[in-house]
PDB file of N, CA and C in Angstrom:
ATOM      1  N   UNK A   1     -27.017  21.206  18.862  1.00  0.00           N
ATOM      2  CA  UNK A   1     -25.730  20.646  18.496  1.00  0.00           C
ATOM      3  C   UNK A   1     -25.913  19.133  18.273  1.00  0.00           C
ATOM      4  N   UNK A   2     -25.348  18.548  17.253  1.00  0.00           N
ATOM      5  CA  UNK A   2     -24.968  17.005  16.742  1.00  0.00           C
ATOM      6  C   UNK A   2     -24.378  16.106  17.240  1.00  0.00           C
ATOM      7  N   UNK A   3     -24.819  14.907  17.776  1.00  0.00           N
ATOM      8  CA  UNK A   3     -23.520  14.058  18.526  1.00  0.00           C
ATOM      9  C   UNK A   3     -21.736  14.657  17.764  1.00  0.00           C
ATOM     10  N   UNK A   4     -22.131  14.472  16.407  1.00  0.00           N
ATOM     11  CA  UNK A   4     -20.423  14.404  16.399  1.00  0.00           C
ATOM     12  C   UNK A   4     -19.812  15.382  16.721  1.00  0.00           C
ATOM     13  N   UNK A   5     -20.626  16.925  16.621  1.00  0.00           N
ATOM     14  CA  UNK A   5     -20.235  17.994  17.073  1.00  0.00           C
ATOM     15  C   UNK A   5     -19.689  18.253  19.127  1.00  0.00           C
ATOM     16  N   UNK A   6     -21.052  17.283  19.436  1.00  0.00           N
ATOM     17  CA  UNK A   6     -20.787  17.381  20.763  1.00  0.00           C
ATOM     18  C   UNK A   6     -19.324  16.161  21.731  1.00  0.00           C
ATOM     19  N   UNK A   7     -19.148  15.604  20.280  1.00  0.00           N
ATOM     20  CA  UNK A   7     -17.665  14.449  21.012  1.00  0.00           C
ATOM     21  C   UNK A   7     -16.822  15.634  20.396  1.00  0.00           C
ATOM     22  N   UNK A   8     -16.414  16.048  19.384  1.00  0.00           N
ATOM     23  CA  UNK A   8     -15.457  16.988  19.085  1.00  0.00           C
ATOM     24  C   UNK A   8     -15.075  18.149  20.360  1.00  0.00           C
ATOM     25  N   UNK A   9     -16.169  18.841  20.544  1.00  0.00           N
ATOM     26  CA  UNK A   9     -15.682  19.787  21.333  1.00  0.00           C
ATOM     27  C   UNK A   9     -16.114  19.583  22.925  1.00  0.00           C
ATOM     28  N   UNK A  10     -16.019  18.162  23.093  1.00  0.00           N
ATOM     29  CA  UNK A  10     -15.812  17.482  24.525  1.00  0.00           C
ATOM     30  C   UNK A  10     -14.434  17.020  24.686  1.00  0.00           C
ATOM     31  N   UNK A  11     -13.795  16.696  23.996  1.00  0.00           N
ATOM     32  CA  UNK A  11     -12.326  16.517  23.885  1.00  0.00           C
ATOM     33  C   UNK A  11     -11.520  17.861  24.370  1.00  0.00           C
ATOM     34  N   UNK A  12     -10.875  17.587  25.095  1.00  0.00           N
ATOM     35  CA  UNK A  12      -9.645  18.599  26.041  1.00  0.00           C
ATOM     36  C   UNK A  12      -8.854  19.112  24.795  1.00  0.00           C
ATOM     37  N   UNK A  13      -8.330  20.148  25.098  1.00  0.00           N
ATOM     38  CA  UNK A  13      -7.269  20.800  23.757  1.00  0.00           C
ATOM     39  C   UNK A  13      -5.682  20.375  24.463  1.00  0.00           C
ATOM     40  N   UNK A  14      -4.977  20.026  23.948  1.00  0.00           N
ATOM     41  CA  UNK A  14      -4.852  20.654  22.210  1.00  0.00           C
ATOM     42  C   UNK A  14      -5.127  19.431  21.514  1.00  0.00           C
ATOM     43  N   UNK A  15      -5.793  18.207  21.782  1.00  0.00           N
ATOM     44  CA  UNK A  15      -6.697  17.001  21.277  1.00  0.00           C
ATOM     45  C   UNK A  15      -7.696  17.394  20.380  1.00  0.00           C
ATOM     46  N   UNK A  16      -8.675  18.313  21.339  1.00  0.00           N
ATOM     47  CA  UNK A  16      -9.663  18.666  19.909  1.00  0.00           C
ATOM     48  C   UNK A  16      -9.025  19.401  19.081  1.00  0.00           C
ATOM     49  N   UNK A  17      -8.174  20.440  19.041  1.00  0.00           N
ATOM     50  CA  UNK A  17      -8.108  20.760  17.951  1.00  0.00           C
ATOM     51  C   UNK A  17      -7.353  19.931  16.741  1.00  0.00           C
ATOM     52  N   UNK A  18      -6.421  19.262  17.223  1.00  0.00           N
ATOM     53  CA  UNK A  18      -6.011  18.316  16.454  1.00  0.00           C
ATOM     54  C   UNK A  18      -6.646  17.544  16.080  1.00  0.00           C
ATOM     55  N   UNK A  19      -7.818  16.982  16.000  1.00  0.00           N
ATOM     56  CA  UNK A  19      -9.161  16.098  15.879  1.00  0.00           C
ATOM     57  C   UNK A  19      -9.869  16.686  14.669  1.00  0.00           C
ATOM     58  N   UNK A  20      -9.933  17.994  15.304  1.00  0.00           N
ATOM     59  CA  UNK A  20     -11.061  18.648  14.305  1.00  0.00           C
ATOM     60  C   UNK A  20     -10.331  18.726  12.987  1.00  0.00           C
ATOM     61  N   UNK A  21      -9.061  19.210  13.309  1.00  0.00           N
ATOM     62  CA  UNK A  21      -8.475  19.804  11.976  1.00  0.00           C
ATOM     63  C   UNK A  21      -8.130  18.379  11.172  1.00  0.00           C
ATOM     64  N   UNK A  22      -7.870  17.084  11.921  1.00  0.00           N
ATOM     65  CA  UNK A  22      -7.820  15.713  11.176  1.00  0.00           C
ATOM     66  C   UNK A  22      -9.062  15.685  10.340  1.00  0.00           C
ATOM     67  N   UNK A  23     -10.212  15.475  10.979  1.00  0.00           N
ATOM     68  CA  UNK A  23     -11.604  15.385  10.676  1.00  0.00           C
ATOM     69  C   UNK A  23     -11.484  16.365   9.000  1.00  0.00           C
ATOM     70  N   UNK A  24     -11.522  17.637   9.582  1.00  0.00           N
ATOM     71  CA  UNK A  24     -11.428  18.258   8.193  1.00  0.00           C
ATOM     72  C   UNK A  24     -10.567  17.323   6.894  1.00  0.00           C
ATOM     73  N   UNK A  25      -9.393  17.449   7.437  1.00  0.00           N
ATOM     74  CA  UNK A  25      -8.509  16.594   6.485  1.00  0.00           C
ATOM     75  C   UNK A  25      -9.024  15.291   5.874  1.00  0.00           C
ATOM     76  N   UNK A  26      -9.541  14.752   6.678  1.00  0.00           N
ATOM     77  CA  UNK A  26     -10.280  12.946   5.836  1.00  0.00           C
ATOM     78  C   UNK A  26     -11.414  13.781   4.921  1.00  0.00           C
ATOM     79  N   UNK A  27     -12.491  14.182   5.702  1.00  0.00           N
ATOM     80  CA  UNK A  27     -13.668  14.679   5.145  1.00  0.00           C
ATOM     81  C   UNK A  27     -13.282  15.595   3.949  1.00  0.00           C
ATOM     82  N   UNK A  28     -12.307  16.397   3.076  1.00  0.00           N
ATOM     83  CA  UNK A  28     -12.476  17.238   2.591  1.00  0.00           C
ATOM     84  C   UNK A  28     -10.789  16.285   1.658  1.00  0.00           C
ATOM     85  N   UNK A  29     -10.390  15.080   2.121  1.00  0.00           N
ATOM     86  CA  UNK A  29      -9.721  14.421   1.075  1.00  0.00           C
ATOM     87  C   UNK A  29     -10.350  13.836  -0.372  1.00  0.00           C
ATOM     88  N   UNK A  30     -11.964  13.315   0.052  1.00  0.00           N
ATOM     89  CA  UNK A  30     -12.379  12.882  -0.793  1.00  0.00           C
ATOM     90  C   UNK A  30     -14.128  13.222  -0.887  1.00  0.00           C
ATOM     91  N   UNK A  31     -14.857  13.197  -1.834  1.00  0.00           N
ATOM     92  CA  UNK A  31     -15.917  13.615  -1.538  1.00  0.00           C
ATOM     93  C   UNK A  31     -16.829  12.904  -1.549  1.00  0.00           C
ATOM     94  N   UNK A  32     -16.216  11.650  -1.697  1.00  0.00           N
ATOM     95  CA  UNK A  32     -17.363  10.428  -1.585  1.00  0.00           C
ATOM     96  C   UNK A  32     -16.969   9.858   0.056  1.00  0.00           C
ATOM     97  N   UNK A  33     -16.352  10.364   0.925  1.00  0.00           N
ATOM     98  CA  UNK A  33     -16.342  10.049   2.243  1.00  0.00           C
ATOM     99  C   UNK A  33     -17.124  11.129   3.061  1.00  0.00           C
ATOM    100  N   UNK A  34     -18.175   9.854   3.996  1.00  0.00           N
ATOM    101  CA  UNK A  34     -19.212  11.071   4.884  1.00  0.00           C
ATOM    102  C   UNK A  34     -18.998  10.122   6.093  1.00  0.00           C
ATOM    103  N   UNK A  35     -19.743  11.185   7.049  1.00  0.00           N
ATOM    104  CA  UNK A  35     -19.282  11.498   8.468  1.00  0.00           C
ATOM    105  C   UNK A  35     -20.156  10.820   9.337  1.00  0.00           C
ATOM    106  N   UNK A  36     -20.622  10.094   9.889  1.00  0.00           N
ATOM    107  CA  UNK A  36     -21.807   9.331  10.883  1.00  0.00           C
ATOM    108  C   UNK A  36     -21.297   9.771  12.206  1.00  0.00           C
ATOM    109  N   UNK A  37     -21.661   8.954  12.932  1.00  0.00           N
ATOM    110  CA  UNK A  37     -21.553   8.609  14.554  1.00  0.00           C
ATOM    111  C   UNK A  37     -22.595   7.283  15.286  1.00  0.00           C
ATOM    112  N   UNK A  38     -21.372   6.561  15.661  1.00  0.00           N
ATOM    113  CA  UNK A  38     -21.967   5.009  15.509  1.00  0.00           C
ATOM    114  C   UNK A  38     -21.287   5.086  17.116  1.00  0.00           C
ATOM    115  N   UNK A  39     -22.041   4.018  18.395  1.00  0.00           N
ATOM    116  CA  UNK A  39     -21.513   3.658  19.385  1.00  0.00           C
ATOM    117  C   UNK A  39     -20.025   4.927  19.912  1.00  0.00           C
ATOM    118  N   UNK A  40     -20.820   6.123  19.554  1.00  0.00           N
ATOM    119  CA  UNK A  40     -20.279   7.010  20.557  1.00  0.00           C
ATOM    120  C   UNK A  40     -19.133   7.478  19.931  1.00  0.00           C
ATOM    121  N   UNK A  41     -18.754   7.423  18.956  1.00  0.00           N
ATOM    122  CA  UNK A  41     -17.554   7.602  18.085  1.00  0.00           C
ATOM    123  C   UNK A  41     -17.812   8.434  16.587  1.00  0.00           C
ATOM    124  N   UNK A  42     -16.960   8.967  16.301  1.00  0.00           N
ATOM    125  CA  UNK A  42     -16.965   9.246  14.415  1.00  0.00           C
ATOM    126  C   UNK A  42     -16.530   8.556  13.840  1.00  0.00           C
ATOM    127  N   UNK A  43     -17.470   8.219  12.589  1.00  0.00           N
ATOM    128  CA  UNK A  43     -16.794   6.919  11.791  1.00  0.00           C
ATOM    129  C   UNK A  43     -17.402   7.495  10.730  1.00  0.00           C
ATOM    130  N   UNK A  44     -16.089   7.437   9.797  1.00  0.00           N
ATOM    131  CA  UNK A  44     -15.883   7.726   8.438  1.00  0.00           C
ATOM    132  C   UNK A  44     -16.016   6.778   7.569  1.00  0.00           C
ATOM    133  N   UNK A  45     -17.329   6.519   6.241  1.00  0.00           N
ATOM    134  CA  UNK A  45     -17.504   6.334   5.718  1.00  0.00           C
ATOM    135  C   UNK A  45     -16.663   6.535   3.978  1.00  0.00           C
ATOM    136  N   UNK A  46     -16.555   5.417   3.299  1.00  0.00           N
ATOM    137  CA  UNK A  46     -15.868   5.886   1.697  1.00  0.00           C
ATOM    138  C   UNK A  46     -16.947   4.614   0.815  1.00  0.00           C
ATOM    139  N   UNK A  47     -17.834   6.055   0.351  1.00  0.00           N
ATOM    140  CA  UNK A  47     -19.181   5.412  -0.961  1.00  0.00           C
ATOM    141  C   UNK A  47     -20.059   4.202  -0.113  1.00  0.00           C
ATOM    142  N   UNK A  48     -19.845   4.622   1.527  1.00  0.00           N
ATOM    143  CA  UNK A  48     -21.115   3.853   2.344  1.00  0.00           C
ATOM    144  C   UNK A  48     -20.264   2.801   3.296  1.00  0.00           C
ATOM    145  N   UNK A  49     -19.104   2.116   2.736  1.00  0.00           N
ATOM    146  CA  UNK A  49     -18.563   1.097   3.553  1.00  0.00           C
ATOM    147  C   UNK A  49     -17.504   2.098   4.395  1.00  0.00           C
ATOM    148  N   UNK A  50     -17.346   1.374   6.006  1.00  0.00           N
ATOM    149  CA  UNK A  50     -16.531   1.654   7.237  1.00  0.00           C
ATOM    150  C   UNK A  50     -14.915   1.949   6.532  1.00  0.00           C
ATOM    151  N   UNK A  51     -14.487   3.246   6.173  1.00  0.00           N
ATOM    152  CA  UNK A  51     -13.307   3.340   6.238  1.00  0.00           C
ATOM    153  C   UNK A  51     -12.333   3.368   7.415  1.00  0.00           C
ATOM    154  N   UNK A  52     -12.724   4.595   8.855  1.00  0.00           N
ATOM    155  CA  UNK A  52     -11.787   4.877   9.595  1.00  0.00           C
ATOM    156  C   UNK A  52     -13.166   4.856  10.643  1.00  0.00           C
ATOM    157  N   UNK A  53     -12.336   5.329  11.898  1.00  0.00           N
ATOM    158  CA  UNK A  53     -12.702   6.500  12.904  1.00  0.00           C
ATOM    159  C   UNK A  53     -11.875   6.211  13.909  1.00  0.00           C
ATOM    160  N   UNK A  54     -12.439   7.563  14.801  1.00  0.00           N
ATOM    161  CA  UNK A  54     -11.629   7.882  15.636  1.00  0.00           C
ATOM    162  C   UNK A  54     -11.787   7.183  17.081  1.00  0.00           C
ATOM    163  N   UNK A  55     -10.838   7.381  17.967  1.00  0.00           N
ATOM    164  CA  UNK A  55     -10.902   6.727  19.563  1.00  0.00           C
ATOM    165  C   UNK A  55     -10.145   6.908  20.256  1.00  0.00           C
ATOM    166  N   UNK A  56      -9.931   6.400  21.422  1.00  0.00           N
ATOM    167  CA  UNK A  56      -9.368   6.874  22.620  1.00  0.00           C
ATOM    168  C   UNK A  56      -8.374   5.405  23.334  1.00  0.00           C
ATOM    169  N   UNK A  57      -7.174   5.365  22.961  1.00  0.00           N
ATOM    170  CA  UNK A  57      -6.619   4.067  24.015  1.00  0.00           C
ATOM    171  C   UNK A  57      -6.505   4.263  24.691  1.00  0.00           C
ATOM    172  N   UNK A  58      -6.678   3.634  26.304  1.00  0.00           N
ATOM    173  CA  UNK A  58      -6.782   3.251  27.087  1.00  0.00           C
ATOM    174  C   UNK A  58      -5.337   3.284  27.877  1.00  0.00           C
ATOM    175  N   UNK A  59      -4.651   2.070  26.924  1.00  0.00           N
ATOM    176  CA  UNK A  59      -3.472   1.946  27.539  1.00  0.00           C
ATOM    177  C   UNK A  59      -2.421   2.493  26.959  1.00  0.00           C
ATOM    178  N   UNK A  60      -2.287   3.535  25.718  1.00  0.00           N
ATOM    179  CA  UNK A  60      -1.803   4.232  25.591  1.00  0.00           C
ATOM    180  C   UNK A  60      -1.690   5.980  25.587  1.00  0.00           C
ATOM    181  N   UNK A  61      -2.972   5.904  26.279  1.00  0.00           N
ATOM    182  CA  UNK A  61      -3.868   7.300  26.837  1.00  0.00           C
ATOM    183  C   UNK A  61      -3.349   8.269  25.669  1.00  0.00           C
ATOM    184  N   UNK A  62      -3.787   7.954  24.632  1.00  0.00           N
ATOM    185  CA  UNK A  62      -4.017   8.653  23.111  1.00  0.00           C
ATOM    186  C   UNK A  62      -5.057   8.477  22.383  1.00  0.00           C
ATOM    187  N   UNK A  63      -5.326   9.232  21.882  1.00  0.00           N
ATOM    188  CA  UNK A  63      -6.413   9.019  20.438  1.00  0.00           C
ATOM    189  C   UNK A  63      -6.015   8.488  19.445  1.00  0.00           C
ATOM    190  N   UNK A  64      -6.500   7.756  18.527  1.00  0.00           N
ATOM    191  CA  UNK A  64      -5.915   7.129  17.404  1.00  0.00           C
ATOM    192  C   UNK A  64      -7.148   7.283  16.539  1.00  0.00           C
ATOM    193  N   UNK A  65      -6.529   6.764  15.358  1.00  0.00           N
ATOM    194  CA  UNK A  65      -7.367   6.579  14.271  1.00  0.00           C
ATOM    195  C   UNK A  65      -7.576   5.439  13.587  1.00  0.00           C
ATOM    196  N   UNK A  66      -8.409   4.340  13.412  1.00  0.00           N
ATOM    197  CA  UNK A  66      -8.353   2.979  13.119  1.00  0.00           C
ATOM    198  C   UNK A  66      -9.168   2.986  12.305  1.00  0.00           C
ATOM    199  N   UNK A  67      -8.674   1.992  11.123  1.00  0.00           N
ATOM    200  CA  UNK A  67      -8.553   1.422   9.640  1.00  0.00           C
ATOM    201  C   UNK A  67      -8.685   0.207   9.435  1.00  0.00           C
ATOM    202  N   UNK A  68     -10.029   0.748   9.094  1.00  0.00           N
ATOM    203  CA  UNK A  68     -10.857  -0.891   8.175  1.00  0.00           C
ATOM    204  C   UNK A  68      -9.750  -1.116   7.326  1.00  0.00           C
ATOM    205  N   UNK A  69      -9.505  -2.411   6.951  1.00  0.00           N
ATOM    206  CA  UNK A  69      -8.445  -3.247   6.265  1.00  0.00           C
ATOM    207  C   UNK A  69      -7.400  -2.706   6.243  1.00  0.00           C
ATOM    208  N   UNK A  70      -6.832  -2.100   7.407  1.00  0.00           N
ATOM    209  CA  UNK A  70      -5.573  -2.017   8.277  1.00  0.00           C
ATOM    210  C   UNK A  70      -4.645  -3.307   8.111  1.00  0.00           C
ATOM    211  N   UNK A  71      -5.123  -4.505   8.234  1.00  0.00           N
ATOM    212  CA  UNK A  71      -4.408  -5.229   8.182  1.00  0.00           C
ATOM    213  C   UNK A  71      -3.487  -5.887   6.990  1.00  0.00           C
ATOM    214  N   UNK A  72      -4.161  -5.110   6.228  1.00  0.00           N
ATOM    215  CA  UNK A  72      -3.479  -5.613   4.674  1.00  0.00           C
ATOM    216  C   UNK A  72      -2.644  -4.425   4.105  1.00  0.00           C
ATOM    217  N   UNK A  73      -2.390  -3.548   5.071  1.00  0.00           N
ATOM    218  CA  UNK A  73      -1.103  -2.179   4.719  1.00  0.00           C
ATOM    219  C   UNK A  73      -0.059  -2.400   6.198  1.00  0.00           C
ATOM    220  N   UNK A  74       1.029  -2.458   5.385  1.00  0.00           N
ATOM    221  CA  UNK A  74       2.099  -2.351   5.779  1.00  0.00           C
ATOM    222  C   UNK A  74       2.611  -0.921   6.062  1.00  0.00           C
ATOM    223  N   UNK A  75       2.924  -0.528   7.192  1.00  0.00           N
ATOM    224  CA  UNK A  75       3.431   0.825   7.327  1.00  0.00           C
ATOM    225  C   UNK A  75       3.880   0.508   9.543  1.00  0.00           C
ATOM    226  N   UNK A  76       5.133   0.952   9.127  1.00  0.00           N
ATOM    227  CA  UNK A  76       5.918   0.967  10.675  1.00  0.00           C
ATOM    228  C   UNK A  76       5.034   1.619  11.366  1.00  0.00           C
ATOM    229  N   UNK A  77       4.492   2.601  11.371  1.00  0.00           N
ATOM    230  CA  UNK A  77       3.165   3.479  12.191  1.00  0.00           C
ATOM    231  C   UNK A  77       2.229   2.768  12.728  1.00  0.00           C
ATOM    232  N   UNK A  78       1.473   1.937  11.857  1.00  0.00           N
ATOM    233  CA  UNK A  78       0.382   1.563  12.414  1.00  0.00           C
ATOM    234  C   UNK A  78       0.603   0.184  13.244  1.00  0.00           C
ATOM    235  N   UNK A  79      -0.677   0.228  14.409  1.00  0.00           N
ATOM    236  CA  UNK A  79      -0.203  -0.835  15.073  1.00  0.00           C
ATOM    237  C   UNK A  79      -1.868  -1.749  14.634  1.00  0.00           C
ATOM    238  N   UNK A  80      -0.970  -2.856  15.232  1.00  0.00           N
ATOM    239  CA  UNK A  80      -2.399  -4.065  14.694  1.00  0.00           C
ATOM    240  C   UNK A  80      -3.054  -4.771  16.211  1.00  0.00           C
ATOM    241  N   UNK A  81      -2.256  -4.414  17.309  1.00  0.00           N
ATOM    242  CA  UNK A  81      -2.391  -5.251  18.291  1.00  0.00           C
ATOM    243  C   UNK A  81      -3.074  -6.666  17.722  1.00  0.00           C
ATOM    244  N   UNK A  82      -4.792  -6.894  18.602  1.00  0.00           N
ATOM    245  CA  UNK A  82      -5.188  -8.370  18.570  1.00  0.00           C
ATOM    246  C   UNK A  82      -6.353  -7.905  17.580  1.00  0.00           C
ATOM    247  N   UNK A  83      -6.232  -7.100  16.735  1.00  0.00           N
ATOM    248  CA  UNK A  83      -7.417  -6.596  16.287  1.00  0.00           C
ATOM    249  C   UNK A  83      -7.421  -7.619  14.828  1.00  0.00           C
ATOM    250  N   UNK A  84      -8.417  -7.915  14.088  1.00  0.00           N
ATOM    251  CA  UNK A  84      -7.912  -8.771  13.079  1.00  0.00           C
ATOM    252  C   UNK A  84      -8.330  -7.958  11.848  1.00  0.00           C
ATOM    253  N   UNK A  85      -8.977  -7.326  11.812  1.00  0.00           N
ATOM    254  CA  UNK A  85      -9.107  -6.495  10.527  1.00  0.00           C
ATOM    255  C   UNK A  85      -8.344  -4.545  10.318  1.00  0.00           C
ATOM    256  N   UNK A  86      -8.508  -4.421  11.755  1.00  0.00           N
ATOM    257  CA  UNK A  86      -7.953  -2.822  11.564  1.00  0.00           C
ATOM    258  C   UNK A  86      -6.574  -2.853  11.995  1.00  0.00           C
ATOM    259  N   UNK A  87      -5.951  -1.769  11.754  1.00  0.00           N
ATOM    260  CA  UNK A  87      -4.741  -1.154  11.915  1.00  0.00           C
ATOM    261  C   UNK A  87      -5.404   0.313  12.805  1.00  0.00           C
ATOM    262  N   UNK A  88      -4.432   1.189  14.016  1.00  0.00           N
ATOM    263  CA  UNK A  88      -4.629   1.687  14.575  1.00  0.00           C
ATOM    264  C   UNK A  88      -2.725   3.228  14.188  1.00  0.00           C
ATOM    265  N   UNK A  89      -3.836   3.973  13.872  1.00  0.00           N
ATOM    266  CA  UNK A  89      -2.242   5.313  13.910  1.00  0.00           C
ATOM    267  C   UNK A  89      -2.770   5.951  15.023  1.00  0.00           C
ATOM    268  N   UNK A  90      -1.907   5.826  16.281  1.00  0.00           N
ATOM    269  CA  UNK A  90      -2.154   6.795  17.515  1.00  0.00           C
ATOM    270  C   UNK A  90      -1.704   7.926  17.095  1.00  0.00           C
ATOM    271  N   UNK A  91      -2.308   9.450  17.715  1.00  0.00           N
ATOM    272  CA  UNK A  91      -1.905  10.917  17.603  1.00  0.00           C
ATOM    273  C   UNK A  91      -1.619  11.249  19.017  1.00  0.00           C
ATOM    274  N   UNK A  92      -0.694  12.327  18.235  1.00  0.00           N
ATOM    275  CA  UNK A  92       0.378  12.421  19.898  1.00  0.00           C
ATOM    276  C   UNK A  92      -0.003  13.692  19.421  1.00  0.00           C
ATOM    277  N   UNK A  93      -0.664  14.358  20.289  1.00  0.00           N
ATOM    278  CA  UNK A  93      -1.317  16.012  20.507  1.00  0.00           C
ATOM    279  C   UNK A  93      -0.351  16.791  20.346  1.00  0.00           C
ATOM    280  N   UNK A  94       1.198  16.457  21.435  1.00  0.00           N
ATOM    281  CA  UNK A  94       1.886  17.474  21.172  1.00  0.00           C
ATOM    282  C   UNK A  94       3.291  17.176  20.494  1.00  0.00           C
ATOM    283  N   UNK A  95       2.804  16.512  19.229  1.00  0.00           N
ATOM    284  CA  UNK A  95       3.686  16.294  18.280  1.00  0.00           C
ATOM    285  C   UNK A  95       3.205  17.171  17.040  1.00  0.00           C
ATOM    286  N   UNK A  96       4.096  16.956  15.883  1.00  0.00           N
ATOM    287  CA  UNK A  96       3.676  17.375  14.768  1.00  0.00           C
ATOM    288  C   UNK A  96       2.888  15.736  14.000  1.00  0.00           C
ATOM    289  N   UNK A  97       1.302  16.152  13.183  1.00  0.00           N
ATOM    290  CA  UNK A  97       0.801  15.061  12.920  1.00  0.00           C
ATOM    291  C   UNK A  97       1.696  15.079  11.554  1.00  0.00           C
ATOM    292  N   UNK A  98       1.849  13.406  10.946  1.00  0.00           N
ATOM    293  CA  UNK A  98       2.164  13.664  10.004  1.00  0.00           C
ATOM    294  C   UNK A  98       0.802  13.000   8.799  1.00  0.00           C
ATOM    295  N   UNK A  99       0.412  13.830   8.406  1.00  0.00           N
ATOM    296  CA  UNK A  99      -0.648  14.306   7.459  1.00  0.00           C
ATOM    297  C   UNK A  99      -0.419  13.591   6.122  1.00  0.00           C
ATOM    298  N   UNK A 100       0.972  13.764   5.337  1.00  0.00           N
ATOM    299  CA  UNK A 100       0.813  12.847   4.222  1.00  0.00           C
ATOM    300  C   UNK A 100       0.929  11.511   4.630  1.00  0.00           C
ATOM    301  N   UNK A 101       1.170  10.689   6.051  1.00  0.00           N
ATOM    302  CA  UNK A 101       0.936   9.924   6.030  1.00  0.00           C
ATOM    303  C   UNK A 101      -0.477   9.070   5.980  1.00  0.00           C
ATOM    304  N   UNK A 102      -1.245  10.306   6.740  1.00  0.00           N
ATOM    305  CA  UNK A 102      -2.777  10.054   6.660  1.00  0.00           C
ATOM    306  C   UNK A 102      -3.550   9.643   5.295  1.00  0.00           C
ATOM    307  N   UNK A 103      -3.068  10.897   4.607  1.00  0.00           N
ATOM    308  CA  UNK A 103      -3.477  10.735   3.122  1.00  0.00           C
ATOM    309  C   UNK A 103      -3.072   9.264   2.690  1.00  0.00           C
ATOM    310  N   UNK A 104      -2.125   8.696   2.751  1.00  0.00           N
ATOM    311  CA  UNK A 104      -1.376   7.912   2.052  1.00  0.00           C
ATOM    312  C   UNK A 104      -2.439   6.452   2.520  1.00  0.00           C
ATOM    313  N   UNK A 105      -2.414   6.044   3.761  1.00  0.00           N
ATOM    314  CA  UNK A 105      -3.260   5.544   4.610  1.00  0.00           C
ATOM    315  C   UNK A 105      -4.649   5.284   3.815  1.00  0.00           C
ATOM    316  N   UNK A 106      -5.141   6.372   3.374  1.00  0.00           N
ATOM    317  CA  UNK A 106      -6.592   6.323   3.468  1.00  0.00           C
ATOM    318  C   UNK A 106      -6.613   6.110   2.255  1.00  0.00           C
ATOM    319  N   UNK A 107      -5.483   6.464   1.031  1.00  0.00           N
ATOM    320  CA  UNK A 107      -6.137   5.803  -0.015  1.00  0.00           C
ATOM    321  C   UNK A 107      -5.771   4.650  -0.277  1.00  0.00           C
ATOM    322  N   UNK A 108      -4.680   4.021   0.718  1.00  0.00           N
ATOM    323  CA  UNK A 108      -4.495   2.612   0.443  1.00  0.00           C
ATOM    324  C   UNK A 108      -5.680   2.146   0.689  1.00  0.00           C
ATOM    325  N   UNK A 109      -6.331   2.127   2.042  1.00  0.00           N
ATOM    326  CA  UNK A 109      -8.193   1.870   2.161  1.00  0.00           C
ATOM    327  C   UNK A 109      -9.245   1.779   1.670  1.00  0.00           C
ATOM    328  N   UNK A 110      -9.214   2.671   0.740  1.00  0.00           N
ATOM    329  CA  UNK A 110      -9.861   3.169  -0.375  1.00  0.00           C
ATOM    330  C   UNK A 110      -9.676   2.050  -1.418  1.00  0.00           C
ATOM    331  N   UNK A 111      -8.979   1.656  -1.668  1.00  0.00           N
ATOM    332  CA  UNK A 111      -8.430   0.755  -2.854  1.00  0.00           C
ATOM    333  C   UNK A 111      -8.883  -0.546  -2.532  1.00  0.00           C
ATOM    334  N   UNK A 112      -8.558  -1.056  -0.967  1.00  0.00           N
ATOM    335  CA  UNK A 112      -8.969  -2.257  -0.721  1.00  0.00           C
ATOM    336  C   UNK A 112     -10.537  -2.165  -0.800  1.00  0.00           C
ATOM    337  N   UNK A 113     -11.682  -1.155  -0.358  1.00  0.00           N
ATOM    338  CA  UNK A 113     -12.991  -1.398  -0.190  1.00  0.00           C
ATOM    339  C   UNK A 113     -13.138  -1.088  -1.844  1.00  0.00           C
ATOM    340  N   UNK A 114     -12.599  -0.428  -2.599  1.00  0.00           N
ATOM    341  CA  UNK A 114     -13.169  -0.512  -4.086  1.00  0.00           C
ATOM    342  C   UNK A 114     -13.537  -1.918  -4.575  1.00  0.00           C
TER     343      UNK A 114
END
């Protein structure tokens, strides 16, 4: 088994599954985005440069998803705390995700690293 395989299904449910099925969703949005594992994490690549990945807050004991040039999209969702380049969308396991927002997200991202 693969690091990224082995953080996926180390995650408690209903987290991983919501993870995995995100994961699918980025990975299978575009096909020039691939999958690494850098400092213990998944980090999503778009044509080689840092688009996203995933993590764990601390002080909001959620997973989120944080976005290279986060800071230059506007959207009530994402938070910026002290971070100066990313934006952060926490996932709430036992919510409904909202998915076209993801999409929407990632190709604003997309646009800035073009």
């Amino acid at each position: 088994m693969n690091p990224i395989q082995e953080y996926f299904l180390n995650q408690p449910e209903p987290a991983r599954s919501l993870l995995l099925f995100l994961r699918e969703q980025i990975l299978s949005s575009d096909q020039d985005i691939t999958e690494t594992f850098s400092f213990g994490l998944p980090f999503y690549k778009y044509k080689g440069k840092m688009l996203c990945y995933f993590s764990f807050h601390k002080k909001f004991k959620k997973y989120y998803i944080s976005f290279n040039h986060g800071n230059k999209i506007e959207s009530p969702f994402l938070i910026q705390e002290d971070r100066k380049l990313f934006k952060i969308l926490l996932i709430d396991e036992n919510e409904d995700f909202p998915l076209e927002l993801l999409l929407e997200i990632l190709d604003k991202v997309k646009k800035w690293i073009k």
